[in-house]
Protein backbone atom coordinates (compact mmCIF):
# COMPACT_ATOMS: atom_id res chain seq x y z
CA UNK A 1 -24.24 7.44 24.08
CA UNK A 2 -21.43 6.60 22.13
CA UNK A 3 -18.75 8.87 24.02
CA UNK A 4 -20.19 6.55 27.29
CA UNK A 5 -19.12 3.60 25.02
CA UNK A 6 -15.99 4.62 24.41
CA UNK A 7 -15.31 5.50 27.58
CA UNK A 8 -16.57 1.93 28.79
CA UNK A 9 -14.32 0.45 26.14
CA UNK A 10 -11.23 2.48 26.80
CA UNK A 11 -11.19 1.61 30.77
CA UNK A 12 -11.84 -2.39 30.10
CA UNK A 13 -8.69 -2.41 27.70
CA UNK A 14 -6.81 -0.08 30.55
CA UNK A 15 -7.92 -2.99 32.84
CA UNK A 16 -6.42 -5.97 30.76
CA UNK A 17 -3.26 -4.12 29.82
CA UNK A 18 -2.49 -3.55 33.79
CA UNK A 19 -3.62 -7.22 34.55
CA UNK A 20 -2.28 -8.89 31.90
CA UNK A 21 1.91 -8.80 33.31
CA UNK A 22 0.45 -9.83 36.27
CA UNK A 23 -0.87 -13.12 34.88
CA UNK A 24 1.94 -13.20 32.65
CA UNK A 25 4.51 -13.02 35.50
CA UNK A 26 2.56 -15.35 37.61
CA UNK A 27 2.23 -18.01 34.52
CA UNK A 28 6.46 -17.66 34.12
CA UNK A 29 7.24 -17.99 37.48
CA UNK A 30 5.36 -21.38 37.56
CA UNK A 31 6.59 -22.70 34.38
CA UNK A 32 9.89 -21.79 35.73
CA UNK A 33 9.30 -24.51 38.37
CA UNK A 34 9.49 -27.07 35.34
CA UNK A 35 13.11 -27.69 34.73
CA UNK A 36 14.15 -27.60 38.23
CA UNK A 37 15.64 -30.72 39.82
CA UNK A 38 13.66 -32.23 42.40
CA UNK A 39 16.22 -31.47 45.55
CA UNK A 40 15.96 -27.85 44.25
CA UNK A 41 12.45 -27.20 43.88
CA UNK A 42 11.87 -26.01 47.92
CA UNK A 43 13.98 -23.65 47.61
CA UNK A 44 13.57 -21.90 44.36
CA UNK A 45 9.54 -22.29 44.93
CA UNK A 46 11.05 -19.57 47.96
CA UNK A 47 12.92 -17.59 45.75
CA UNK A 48 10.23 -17.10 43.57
CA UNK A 49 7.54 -15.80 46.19
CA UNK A 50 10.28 -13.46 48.09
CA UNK A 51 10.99 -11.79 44.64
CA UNK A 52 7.15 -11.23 43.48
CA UNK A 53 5.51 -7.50 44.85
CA UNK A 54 4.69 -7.73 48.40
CA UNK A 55 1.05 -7.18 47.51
CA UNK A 56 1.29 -10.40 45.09
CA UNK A 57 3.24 -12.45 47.37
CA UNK A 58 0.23 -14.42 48.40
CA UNK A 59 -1.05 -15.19 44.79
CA UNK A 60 2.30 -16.26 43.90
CA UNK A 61 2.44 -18.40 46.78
CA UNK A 62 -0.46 -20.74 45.99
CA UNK A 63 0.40 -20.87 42.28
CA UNK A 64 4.21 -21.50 42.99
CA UNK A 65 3.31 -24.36 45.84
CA UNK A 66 0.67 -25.53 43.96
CA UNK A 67 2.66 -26.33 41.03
CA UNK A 68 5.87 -27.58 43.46
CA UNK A 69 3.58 -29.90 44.83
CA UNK A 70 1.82 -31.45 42.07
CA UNK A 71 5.11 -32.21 40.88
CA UNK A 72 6.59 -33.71 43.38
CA UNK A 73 3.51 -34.86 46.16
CA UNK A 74 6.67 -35.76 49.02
CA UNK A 75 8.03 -32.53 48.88
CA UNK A 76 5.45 -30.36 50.39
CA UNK A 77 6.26 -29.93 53.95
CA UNK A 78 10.15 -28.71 52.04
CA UNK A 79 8.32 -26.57 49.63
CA UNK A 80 5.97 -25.22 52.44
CA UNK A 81 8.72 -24.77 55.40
CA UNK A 82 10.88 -23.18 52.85
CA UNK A 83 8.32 -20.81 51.55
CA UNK A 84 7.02 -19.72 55.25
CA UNK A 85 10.70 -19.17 55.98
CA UNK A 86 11.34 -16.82 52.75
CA UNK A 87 8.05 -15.00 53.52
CA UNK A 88 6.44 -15.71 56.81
CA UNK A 89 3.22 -13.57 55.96
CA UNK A 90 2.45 -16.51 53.62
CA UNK A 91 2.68 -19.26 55.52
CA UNK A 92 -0.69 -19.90 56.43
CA UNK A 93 -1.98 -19.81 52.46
CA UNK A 94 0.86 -21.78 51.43
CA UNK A 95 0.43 -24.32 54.24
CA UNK A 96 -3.69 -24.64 53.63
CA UNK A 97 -2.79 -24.98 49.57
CA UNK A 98 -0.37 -27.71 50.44
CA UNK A 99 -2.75 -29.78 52.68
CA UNK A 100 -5.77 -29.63 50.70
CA UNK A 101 -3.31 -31.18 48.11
CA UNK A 102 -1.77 -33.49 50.03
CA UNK A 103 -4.32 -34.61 53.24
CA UNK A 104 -2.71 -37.38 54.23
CA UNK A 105 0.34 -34.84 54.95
CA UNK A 106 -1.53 -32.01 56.83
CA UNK A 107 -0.09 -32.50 59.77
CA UNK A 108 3.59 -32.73 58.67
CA UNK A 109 2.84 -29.83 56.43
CA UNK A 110 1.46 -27.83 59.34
CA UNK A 111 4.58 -28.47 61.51
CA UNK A 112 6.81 -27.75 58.93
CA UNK A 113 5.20 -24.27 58.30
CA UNK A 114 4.83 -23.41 61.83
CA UNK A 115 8.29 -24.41 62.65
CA UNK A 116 9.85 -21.91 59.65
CA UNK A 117 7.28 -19.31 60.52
CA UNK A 118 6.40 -19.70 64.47
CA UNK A 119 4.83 -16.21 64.60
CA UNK A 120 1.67 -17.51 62.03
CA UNK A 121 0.72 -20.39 64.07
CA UNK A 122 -2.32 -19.55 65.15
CA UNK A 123 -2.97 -18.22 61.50
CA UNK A 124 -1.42 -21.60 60.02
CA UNK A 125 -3.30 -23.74 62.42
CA UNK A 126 -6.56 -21.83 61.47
CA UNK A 127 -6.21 -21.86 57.58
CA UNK A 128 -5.21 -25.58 57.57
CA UNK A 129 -8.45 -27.02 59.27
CA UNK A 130 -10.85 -24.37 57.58
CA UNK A 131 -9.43 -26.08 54.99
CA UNK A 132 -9.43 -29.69 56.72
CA UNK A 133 -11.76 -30.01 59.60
CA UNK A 134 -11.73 -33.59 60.17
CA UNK A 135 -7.79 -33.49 60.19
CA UNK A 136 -7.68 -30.74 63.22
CA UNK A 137 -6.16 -33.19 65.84
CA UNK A 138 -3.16 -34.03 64.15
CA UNK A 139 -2.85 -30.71 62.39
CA UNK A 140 -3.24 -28.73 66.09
CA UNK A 141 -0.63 -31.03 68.20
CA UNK A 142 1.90 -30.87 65.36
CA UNK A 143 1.92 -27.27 64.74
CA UNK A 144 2.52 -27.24 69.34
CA UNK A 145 5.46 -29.70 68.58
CA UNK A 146 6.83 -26.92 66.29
CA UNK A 147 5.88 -24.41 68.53
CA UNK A 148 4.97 -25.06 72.19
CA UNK A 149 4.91 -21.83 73.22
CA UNK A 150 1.42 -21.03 71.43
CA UNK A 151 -0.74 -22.94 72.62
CA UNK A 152 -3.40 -20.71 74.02
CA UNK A 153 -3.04 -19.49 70.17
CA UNK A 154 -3.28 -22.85 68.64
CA UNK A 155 -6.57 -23.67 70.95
CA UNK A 156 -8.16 -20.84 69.95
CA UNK A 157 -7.15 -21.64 66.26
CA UNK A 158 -9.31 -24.30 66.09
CA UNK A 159 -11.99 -23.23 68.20
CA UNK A 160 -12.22 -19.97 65.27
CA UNK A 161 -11.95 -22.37 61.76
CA UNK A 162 -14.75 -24.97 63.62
CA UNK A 163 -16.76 -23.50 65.92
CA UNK A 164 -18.82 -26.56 66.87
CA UNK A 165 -15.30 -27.39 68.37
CA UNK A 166 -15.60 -23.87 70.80
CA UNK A 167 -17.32 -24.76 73.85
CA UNK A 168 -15.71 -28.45 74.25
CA UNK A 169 -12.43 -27.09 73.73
CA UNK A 170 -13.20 -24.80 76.60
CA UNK A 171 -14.92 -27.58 78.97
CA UNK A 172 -11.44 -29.78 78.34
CA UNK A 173 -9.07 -27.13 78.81
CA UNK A 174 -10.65 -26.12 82.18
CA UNK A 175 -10.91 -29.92 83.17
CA UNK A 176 -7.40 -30.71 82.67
CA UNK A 177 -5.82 -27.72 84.76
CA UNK A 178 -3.50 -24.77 84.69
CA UNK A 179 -1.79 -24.21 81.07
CA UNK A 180 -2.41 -27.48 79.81
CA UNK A 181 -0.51 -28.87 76.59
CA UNK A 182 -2.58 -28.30 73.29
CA UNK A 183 -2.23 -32.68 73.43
CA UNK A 184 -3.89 -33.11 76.44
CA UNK A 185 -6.78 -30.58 75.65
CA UNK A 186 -7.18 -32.26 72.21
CA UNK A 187 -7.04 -35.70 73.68
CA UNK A 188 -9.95 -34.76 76.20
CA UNK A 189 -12.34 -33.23 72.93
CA UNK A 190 -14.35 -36.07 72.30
CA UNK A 191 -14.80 -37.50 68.33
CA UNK A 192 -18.23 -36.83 68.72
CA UNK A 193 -17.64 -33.09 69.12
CA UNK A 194 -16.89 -32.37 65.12
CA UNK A 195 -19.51 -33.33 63.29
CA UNK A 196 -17.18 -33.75 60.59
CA UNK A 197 -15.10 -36.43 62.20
CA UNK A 198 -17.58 -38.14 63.74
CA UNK A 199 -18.93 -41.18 62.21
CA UNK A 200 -23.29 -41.29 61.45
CA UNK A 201 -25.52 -42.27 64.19
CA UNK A 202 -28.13 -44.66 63.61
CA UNK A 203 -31.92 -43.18 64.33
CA UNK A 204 -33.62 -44.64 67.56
CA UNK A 205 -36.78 -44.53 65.83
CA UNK A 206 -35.08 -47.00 62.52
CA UNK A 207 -35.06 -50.58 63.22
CA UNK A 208 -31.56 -51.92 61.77
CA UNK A 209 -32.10 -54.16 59.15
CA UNK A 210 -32.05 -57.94 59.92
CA UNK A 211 -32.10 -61.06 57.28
CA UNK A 212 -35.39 -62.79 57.45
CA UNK A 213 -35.30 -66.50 59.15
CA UNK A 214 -35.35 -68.99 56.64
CA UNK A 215 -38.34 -70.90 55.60
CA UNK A 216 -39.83 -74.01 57.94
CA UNK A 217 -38.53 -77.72 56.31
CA UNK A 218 -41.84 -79.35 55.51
CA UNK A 219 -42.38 -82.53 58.33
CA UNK A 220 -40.97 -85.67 57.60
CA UNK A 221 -44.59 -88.33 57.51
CA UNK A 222 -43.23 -91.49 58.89
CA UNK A 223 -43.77 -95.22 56.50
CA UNK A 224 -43.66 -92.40 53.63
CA UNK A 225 -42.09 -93.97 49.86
CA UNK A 226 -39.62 -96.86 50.40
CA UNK A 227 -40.03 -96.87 54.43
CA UNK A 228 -43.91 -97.34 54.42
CA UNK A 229 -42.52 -100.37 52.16
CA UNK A 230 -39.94 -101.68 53.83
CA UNK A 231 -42.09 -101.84 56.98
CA UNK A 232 -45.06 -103.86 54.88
CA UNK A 233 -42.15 -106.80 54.05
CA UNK A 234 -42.29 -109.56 56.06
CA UNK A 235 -38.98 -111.19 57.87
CA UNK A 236 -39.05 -114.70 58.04
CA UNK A 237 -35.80 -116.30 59.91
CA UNK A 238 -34.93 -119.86 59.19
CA UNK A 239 -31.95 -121.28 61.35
CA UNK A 240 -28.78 -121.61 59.25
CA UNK A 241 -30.48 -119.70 56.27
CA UNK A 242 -30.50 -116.21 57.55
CA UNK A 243 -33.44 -113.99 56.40
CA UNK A 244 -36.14 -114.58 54.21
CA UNK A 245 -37.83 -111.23 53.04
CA UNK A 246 -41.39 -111.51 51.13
CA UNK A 247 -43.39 -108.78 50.36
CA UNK A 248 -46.71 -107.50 51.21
C-alpha cells in the first residue's frame, strides 16, 4: 500500500515539474506583451506564437491574442492577420478568440485572417460562427472578399458550425444558379433560417396584450345644480330697463 502511494506521489510531482515551464513560458510570453508599444503589438503577438513548440503553437495563440486584444480592442484584425500570417495552422483559433472578444469586429477579423491565411478559410469561417452564430452573414461574405476562390468551402463552413443553416443553404445555392457568389447564396438564406438570428415569434394561440378601454363618463341629468336653477328664474323685460331676473 504504501509503495502504490509513493508511486502515485512520485508520478503527480513528475507531472507538475514537466507542466510547470509550460505554464511558465506561456505566462512570460504574455506578460511580454505588456511593454510593447501599441503599433508593435501585431507583430510581436506573431513573433511570439512562431517561436513557441509547434505542438503549443495553438495555446500560445489564444493566450498571446487574447492578451493583444484586451489591450488594445482596435487592433485585432492586425493582431489576428499578423498571427495567421506567422503561423497559418492557427488562424482559425486565433480568429474565433478574437471575435468572441471583439463581436462587433467578427467580420473584419474574419477577413483579415482569411486574407493572411487563405488556405484555413473554410476552417476560419467555421471556428468564427461556432463561436458566433448570429454573426455568420457578415463573417461568411467577408472571409469570400478575402478569398473568392473558396466559396464552395466557405458555404459548407457554415452549413458544418450551424447545421439548422444546411438544407437552406443548399435550396439557395441551387436557386440562384451555376457557382454562385457566397453573397448571393447568403442573401437568398432567409433570417428566419437561424434560429439564433431570428427574432421570437408570437404564439397563435396568445392573444397580444391590449390596454383596457377606459371607464364610461357618468350621464350628464339635464336642470341638474345651478342649471335646474337658472331655468326656475323668471325673465321679466321692461323696455329701456333691460332684464329683470326674480327667482323662483
Amino acid at each position: 500500500m504504501k509503495t502504490k502511494a509513493l508511486t502515485l506521489f512520485g508520478t503527480v510531482a513528475l507531472a507538475l515539474v514537466v507542466s510547470f515551464p509550460a505554464f511558465a513560458n506561456k505566462s512570460s510570453q504574455v506578460t511580454a506583451l505588456d511593454n510593447v508599444p501599441l503599433p508593435e503589438l501585431p507583430a510581436q503577438a506573431a513573433k511570439l506564437v512562431a517561436q513557441a513548440k509547434a505542438k503549443e503553437q495553438k495555446t500560445v495563440a489564444i493566450a498571446v491574442v487574447q492578451a493583444a486584444v484586451q489591450r488594445s480592442p482596435v487592433s485585432a484584425p492586425f493582431v489576428v492577420s499578423a498571427v495567421a500570417r506567422a503561423v497559418p495552422s492557427v488562424a482559425p483559433v486565433a480568429a474565433a478568440t478574437a471575435a468572441a472578444l471583439q463581436p462587433k469586429q467578427a467580420g473584419a477579423i474574419a477577413k483579415a485572417a482569411a486574407a493572411a491565411a487563405p488556405s484555413q478559410a473554410g476552417n476560419i469561417v467555421a471556428a468564427v460562427c461556432k463561436e458566433l452564430p448570429a454573426s455568420y452573414r457578415i463573417v461568411a461574405i467577408g472571409v469570400s472578399e478575402a478569398v473568392p476562390a473558396a466559396n464552395q468551402e466557405i458555404l459548407a463552413a457554415v452549413s458544418q458550425a450551424i447545421p439548422q443553416l444546411k438544407s437552406p443553404i443548399e435550396q439557395a445555392s441551387k436557386a440562384a444558379g451555376l457557382n454562385p457568389s457566397v453573397t448571393i447564396v447568403i442573401d437568398r438564406v432567409p433570417d428566419t433560417a437561424n434560429p439564433l438570428t431570428s427574432p421570437p415569434t408570437t404564439s397563435a394561440s396568445t392573444p397580444p396584450l391590449v390596454a383596457p378601454p377606459p371607464p364610461p363618463r357618468p350621464p350628464k341629468i339635464p336642470g341638474s345644480a345651478n342649471g335646474q336653477a337658472n331655468r326656475n328664474q323668471v325673465v321679466i323685460v321692461q323696455p329701456g330697463e333691460g332684464r329683470l331676473y326674480h327667482g323662483p
